[in-house]
Protein backbone atom coordinates (compact mmCIF):
# COMPACT_ATOMS: atom_id res chain seq x y z
CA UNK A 1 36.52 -21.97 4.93
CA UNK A 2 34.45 -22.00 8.14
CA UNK A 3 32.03 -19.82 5.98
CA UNK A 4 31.52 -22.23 3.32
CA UNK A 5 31.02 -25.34 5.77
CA UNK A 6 28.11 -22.89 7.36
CA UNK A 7 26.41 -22.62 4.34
CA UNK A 8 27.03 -26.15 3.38
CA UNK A 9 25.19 -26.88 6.53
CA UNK A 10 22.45 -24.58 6.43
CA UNK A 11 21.85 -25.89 2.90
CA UNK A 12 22.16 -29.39 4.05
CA UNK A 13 19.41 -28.37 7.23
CA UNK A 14 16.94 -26.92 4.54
CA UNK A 15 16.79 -29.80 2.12
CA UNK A 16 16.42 -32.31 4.68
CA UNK A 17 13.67 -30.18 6.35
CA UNK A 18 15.45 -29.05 9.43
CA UNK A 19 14.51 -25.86 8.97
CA UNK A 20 12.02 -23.82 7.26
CA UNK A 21 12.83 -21.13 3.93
CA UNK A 22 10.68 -18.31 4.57
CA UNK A 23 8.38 -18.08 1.33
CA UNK A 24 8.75 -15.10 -0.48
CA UNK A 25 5.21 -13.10 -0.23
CA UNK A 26 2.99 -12.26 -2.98
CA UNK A 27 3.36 -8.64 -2.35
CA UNK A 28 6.81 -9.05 -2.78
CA UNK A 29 7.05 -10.96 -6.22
CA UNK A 30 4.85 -8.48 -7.75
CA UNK A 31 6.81 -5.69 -6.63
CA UNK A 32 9.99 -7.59 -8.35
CA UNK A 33 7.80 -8.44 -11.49
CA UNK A 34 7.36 -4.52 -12.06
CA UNK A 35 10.17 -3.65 -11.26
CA UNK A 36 11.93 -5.95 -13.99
CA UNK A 37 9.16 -4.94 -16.35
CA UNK A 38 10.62 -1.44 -16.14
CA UNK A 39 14.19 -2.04 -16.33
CA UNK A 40 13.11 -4.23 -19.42
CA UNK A 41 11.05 -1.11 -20.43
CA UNK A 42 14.65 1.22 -20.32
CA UNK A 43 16.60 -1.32 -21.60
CA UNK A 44 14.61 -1.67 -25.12
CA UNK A 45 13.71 1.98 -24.92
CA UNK A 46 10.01 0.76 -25.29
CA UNK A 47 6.56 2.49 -24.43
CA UNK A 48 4.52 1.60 -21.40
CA UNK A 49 1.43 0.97 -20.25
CA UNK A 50 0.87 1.92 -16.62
CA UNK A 51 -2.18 1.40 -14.01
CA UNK A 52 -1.29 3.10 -10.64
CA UNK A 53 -3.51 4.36 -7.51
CA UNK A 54 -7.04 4.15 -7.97
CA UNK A 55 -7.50 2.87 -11.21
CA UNK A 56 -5.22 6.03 -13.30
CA UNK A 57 -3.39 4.95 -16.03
CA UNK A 58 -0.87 6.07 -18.64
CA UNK A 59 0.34 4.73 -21.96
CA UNK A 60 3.59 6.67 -22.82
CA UNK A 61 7.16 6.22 -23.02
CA UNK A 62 9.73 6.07 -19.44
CA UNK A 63 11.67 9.32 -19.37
CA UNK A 64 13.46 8.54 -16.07
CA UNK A 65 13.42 6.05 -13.21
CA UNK A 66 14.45 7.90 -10.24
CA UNK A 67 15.99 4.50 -7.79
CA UNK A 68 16.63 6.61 -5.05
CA UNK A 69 13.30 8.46 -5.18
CA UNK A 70 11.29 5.24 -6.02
CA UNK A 71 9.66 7.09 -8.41
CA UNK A 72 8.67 6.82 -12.42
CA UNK A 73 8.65 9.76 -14.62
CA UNK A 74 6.46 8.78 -17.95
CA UNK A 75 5.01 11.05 -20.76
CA UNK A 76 1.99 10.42 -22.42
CA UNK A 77 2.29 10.28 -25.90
CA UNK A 78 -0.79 12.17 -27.59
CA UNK A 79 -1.08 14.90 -25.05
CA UNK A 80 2.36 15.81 -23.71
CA UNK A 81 1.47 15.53 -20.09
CA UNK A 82 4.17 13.77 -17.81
CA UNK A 83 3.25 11.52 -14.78
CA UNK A 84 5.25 11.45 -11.52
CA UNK A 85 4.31 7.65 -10.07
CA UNK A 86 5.64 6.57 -7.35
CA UNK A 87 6.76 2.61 -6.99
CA UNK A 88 4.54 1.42 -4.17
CA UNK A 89 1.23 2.84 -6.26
CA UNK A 90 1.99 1.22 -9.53
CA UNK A 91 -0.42 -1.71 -9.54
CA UNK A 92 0.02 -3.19 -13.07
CA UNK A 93 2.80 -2.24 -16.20
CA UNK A 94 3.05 -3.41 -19.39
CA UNK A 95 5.31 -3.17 -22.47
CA UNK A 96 2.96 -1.91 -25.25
CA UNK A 97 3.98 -2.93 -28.90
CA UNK A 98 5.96 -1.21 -31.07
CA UNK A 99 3.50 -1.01 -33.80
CA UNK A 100 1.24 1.22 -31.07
CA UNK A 101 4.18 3.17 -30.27
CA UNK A 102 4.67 3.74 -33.97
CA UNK A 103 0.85 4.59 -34.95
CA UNK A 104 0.75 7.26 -31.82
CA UNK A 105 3.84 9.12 -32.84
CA UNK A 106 2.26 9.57 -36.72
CA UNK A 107 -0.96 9.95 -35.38
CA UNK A 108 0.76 13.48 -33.28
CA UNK A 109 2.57 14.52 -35.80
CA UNK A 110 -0.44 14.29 -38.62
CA UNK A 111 -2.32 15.89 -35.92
CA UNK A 112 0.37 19.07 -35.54
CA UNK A 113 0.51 19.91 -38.99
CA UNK A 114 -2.95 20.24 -39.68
């Protein structure tokens, strides 16, 4: 109980401008914003487009997110090579749209059987 009637106060204190709510930085939104966009990105088992350090990129599908490691594992589709990106370089991601995904993979597979 004496719990709840802190909080109550503290809640009381903040909307009548007592005290100040830190803002939540820039920095930090983005790194929430990507960070959703890739557990969106595992969830619908969708392909990705990712700009990290320097201006590299990747369009490819997420074979692991390694939490503990901070790190993203994602193969390109066209030329089989796999990136190892770590979180805090990942400057931009995207969901690309299915019909991409679709025209890449029959685009490979046209190109391994001729």
């Amino acid at each position: 109980m004496k719990k709840f009637t802190q909080l109550l106060v503290d809640r009381l204190n903040v909307f009548l401008g007592n005290t100040l709510v830190k803002p939540s930085s820039d920095e930090e939104l983005e790194q929430a914003e990507i960070l959703n966009s890739i557990h969106l990105a595992l969830h619908k088992k969708a392909a990705v487009h990712v700009i990290y350090s320097k201006q590299k990129s990747i369009t490819g599908e997420i074979v692991k997110w390694d939490d503990r490691h901070k790190q993203l594992i994602v193969k390109n589709f066209r030329k089989n090579i796999t990136a190892i990106i770590r979180f805090r370089t990942i400057q931009k991601i995207s969901l690309v749209p299915e019909g991409i995904r679709v025209t890449q993979k029959k685009y490979k597979k046209n190109n391994l059987i001729s």
